[in-house]
Structure formats: C-alpha cells, structure tokens
PDB file of N, CA and C in Angstrom:
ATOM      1  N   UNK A   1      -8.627 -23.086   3.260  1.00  0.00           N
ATOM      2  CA  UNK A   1      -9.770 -22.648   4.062  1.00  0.00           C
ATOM      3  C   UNK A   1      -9.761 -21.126   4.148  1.00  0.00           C
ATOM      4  N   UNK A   2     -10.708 -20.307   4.274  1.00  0.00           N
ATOM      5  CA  UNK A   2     -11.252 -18.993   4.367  1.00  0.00           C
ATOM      6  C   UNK A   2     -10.857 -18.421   5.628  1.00  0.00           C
ATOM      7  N   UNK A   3     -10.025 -18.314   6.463  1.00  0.00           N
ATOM      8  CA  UNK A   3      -9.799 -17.684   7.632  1.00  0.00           C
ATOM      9  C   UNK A   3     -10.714 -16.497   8.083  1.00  0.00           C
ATOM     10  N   UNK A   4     -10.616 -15.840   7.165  1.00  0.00           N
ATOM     11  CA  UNK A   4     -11.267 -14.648   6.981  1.00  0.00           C
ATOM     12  C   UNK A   4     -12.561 -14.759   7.486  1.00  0.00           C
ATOM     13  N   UNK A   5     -13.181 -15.330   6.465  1.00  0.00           N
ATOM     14  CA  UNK A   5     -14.875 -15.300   7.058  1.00  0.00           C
ATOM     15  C   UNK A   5     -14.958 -16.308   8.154  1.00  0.00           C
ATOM     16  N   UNK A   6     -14.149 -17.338   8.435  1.00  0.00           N
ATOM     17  CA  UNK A   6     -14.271 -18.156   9.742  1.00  0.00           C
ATOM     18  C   UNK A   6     -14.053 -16.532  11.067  1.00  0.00           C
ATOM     19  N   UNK A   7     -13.355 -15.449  11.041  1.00  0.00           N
ATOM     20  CA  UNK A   7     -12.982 -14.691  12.262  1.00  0.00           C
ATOM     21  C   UNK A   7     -14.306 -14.107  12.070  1.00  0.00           C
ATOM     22  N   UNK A   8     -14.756 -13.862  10.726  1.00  0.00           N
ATOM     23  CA  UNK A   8     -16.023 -12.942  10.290  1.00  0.00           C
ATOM     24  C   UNK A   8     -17.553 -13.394  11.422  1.00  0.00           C
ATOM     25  N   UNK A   9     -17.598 -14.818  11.443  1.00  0.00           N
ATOM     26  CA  UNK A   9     -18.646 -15.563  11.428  1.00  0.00           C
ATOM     27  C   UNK A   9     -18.255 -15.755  13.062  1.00  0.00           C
ATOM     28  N   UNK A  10     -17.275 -15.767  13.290  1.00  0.00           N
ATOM     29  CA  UNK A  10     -17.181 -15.557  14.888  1.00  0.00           C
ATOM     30  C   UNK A  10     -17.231 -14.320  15.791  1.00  0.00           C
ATOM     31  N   UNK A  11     -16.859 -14.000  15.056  1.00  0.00           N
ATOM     32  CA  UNK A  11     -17.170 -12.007  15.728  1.00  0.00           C
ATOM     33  C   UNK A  11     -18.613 -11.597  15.576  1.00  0.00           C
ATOM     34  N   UNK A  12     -19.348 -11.898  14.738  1.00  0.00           N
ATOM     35  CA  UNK A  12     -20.792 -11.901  14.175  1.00  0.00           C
ATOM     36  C   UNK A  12     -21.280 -12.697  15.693  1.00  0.00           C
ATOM     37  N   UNK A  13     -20.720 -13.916  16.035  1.00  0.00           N
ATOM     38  CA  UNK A  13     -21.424 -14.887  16.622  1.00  0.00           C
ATOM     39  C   UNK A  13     -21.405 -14.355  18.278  1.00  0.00           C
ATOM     40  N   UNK A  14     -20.152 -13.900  18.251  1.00  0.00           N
ATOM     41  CA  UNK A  14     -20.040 -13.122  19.701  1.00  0.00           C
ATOM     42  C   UNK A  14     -20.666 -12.190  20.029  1.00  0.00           C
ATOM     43  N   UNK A  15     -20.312 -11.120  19.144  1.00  0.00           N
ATOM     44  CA  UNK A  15     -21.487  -9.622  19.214  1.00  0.00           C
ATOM     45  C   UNK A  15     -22.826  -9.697  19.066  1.00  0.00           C
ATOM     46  N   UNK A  16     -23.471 -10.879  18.290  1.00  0.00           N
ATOM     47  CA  UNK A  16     -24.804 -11.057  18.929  1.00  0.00           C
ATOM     48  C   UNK A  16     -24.978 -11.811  20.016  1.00  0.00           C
ATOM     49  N   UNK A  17     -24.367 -12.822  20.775  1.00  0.00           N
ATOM     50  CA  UNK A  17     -24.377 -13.599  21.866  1.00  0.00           C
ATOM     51  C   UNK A  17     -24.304 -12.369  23.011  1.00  0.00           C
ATOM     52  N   UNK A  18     -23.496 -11.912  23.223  1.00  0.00           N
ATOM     53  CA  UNK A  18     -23.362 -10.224  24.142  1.00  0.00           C
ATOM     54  C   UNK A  18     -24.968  -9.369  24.141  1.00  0.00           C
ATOM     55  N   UNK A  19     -25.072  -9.443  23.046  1.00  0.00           N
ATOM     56  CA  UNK A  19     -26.282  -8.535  22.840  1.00  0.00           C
ATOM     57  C   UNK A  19     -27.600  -8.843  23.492  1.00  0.00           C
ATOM     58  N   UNK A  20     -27.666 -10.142  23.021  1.00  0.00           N
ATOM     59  CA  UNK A  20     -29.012 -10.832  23.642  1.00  0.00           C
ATOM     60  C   UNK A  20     -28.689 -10.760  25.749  1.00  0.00           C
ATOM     61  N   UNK A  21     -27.403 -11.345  25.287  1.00  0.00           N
ATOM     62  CA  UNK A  21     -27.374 -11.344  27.413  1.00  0.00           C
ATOM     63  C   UNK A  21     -27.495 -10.007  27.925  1.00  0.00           C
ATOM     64  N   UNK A  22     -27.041  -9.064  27.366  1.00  0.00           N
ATOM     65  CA  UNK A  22     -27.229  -7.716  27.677  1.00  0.00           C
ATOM     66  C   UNK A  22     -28.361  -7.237  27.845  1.00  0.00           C
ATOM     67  N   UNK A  23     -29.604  -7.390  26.830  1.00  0.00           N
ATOM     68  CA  UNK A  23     -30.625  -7.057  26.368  1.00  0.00           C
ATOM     69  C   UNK A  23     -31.389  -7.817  27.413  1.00  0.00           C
ATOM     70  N   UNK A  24     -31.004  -9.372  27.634  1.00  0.00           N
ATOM     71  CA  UNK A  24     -31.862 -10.074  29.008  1.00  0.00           C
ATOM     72  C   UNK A  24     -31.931  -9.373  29.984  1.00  0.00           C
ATOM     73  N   UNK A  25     -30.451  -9.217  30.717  1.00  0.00           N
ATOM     74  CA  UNK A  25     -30.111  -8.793  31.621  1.00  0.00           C
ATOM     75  C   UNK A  25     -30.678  -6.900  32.527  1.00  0.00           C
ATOM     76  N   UNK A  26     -30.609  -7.169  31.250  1.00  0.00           N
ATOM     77  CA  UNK A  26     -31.250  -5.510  31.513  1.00  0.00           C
ATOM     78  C   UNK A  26     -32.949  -5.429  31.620  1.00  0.00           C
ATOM     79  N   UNK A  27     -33.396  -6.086  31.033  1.00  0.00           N
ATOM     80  CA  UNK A  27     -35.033  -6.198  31.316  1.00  0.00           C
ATOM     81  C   UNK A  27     -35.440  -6.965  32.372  1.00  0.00           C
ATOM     82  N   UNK A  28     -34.264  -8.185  33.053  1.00  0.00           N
ATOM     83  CA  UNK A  28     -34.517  -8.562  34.044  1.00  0.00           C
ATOM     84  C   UNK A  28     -34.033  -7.221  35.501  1.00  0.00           C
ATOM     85  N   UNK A  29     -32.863  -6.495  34.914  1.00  0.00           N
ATOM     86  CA  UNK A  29     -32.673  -5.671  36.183  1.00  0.00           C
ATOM     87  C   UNK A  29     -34.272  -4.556  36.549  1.00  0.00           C
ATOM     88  N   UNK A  30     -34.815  -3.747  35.414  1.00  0.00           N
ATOM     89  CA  UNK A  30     -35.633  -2.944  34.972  1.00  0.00           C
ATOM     90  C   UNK A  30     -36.792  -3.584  35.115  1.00  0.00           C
ATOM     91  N   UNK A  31     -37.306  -4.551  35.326  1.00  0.00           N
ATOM     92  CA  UNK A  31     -38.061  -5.428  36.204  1.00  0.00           C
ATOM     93  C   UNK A  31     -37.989  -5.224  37.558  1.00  0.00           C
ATOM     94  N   UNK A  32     -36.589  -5.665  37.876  1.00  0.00           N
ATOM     95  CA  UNK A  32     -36.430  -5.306  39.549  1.00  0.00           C
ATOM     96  C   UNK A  32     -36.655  -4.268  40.062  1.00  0.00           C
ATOM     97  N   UNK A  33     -36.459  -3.232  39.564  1.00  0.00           N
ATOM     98  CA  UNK A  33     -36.133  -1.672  39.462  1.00  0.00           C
ATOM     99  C   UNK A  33     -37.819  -1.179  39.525  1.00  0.00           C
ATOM    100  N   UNK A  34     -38.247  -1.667  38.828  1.00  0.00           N
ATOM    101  CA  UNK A  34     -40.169  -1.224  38.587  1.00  0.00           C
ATOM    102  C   UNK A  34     -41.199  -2.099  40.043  1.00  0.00           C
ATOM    103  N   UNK A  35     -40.693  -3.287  39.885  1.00  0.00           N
ATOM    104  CA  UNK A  35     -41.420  -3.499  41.345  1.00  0.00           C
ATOM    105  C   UNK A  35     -40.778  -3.193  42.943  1.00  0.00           C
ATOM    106  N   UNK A  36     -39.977  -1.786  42.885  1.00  0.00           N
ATOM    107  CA  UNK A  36     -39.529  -1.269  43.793  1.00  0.00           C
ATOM    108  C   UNK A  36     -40.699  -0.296  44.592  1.00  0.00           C
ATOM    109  N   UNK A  37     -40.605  -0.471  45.760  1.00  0.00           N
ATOM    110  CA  UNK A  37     -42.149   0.116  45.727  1.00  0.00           C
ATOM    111  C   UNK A  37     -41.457   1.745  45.974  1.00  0.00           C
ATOM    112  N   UNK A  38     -40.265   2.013  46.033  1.00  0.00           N
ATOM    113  CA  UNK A  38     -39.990   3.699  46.243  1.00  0.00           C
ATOM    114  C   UNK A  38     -39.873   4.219  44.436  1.00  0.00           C
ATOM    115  N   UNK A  39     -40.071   3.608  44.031  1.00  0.00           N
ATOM    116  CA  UNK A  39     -39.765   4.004  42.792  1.00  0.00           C
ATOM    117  C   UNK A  39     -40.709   4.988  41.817  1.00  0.00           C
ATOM    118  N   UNK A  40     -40.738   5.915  41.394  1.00  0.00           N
ATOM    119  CA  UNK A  40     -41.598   7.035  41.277  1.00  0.00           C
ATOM    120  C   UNK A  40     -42.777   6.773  40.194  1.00  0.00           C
ATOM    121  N   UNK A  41     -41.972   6.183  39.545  1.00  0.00           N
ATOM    122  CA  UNK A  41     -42.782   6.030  38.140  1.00  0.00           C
ATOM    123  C   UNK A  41     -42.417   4.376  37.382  1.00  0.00           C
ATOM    124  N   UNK A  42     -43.090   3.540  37.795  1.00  0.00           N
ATOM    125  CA  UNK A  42     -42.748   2.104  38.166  1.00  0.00           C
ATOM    126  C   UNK A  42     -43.482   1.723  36.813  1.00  0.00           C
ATOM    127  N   UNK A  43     -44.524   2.555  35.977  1.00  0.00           N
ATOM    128  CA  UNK A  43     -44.917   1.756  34.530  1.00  0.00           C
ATOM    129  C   UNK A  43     -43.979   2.334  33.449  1.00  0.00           C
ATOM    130  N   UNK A  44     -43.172   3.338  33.387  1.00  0.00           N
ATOM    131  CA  UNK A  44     -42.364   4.004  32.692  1.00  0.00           C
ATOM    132  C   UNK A  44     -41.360   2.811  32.947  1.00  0.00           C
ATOM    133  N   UNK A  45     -40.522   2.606  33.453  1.00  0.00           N
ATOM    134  CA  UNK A  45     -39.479   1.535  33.911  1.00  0.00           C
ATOM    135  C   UNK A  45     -39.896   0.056  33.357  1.00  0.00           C
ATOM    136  N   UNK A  46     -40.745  -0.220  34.109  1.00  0.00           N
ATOM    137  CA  UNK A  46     -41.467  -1.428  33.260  1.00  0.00           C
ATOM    138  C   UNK A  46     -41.883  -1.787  31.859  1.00  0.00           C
ATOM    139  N   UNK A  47     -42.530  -0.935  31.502  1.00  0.00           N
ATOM    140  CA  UNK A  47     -42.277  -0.820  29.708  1.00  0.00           C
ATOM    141  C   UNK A  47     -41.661  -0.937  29.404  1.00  0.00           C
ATOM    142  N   UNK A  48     -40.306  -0.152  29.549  1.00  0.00           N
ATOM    143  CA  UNK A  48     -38.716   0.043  29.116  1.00  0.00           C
ATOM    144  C   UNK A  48     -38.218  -1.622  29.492  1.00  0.00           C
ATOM    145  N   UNK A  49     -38.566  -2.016  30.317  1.00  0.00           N
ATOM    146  CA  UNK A  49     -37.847  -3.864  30.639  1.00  0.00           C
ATOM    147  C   UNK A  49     -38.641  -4.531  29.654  1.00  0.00           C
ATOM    148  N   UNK A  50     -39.958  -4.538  29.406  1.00  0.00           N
ATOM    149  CA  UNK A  50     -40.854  -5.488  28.334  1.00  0.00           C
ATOM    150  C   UNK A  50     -40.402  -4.584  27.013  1.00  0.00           C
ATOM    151  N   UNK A  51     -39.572  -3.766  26.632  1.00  0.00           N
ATOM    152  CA  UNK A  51     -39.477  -3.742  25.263  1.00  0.00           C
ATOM    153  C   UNK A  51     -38.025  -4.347  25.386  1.00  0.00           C
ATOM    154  N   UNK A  52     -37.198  -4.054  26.148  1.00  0.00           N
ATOM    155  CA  UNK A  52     -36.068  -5.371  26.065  1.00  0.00           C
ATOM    156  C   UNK A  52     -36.084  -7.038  25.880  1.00  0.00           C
ATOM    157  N   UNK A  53     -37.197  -7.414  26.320  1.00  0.00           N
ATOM    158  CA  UNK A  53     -37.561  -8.560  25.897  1.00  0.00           C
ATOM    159  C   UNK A  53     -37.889  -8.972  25.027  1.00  0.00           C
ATOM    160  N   UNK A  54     -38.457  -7.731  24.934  1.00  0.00           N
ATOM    161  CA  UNK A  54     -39.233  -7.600  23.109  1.00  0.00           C
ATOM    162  C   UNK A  54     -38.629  -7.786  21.753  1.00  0.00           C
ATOM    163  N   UNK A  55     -37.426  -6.822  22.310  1.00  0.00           N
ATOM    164  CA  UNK A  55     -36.169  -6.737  20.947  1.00  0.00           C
ATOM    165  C   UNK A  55     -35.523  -8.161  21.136  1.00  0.00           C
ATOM    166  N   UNK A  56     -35.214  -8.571  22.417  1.00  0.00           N
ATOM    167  CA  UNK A  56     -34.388 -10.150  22.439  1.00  0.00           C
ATOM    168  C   UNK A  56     -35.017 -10.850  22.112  1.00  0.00           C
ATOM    169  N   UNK A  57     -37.009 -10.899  21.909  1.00  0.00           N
ATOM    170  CA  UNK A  57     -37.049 -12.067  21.672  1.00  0.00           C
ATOM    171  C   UNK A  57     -37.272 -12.080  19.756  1.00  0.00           C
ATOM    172  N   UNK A  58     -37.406 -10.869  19.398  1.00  0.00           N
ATOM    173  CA  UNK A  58     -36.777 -10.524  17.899  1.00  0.00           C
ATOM    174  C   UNK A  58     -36.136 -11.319  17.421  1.00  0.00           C
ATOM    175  N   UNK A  59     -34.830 -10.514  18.194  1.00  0.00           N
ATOM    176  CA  UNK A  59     -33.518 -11.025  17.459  1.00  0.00           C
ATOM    177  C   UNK A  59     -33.740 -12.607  17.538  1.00  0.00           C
ATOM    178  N   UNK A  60     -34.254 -13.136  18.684  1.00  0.00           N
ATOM    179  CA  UNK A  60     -33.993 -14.576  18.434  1.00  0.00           C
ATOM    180  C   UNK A  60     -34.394 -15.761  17.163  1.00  0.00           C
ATOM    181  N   UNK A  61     -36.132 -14.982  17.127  1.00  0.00           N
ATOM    182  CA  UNK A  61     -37.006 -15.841  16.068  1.00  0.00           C
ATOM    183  C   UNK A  61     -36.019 -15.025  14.668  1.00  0.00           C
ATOM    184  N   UNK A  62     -34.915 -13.739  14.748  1.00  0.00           N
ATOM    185  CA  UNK A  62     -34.578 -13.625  13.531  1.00  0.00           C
ATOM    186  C   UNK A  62     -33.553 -14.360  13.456  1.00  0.00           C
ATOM    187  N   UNK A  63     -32.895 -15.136  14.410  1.00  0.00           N
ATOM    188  CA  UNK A  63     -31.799 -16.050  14.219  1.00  0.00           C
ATOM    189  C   UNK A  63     -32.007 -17.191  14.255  1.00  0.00           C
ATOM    190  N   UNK A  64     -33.396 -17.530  14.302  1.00  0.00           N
ATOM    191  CA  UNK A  64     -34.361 -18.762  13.891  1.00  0.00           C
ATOM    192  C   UNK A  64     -34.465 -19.010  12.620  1.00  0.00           C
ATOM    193  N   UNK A  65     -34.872 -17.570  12.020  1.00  0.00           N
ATOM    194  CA  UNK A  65     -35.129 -17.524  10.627  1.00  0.00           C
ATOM    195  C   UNK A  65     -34.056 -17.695   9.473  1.00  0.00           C
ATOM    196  N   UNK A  66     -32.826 -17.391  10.061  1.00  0.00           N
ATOM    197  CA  UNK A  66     -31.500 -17.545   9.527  1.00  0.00           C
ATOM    198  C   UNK A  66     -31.260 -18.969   9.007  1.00  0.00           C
ATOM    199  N   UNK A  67     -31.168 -19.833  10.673  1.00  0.00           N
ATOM    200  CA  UNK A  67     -30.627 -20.969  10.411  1.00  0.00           C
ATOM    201  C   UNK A  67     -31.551 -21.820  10.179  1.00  0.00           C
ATOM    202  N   UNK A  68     -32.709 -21.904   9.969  1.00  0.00           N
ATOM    203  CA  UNK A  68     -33.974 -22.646   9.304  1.00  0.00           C
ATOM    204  C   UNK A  68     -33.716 -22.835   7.953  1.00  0.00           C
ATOM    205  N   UNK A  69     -33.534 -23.850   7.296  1.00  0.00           N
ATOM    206  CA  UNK A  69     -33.287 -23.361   5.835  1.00  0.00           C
ATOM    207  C   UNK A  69     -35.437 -23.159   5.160  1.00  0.00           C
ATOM    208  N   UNK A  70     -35.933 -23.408   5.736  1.00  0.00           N
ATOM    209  CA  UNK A  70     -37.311 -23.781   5.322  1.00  0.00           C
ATOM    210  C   UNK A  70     -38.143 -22.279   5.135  1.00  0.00           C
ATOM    211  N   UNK A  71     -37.633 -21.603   5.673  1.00  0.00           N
ATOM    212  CA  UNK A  71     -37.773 -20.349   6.188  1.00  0.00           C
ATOM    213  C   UNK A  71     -37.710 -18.983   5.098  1.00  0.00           C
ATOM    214  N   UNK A  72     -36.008 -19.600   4.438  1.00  0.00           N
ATOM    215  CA  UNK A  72     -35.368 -19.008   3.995  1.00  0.00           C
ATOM    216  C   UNK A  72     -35.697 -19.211   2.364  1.00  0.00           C
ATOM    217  N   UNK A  73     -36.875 -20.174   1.760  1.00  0.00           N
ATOM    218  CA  UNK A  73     -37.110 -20.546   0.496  1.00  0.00           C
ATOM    219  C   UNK A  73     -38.365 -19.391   0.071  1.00  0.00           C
TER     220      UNK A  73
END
C-alpha cells in the first residue's frame, strides 16, 4: 500500500476541512459584526462576510466537481 499518498490525501482532506470552517465561521462572525448598530460602516463589513460565503460555497461545488465522476468526463 502507498502510505505516502494515503498521509497526502489526508492532509489535503484536513486543510481543506479547516478552511471551509474557517471561511464559515468568519462570515458568520462579520455578519454579527455588520448588524451591530455602533458599527461605522456596516455595508463594508457585510460584503466582506458574503464574499466568505462566496469563496466557501466555491470551494464546495469545486469539491463536488472532484468527486462526481460525471463531471469530470
């Protein structure tokens, strides 16, 4: 067996799993952060949370596209 690409394919699997929760997490905080009503500039902030969603929901349909084989012809 390949050890190698088995640690490969798990480190791959982690560092994007991190990424996406990160990337959630942060457009859900930057959300919170924008409907603050002291907050100066609340559509600047908000944008910045909807393009985090934006990129997570990317990455996702691109890790759709991965494991689809139908996709991939």
């Amino acid at each position: 067996m390949k050890w190698l690409e088995l640690l490969q394919v798990a480190g791959v699997t982690l560092v994007a799993a991190v990424t996406l929760v990160v990337l959630y997490s942060l457009g859900v905080r930057l959300t919170a952060i924008a409907g603050d009503a002291q907050q100066k500039s609340p559509a600047l902030v908000r944008s910045l949370a909807y393009l985090c969603f934006g990129v997570c929901g990317v990455a996702v349909l691109f890790g759709i596209y991965l494991i689809v084989p139908y996709f991939g012809k």
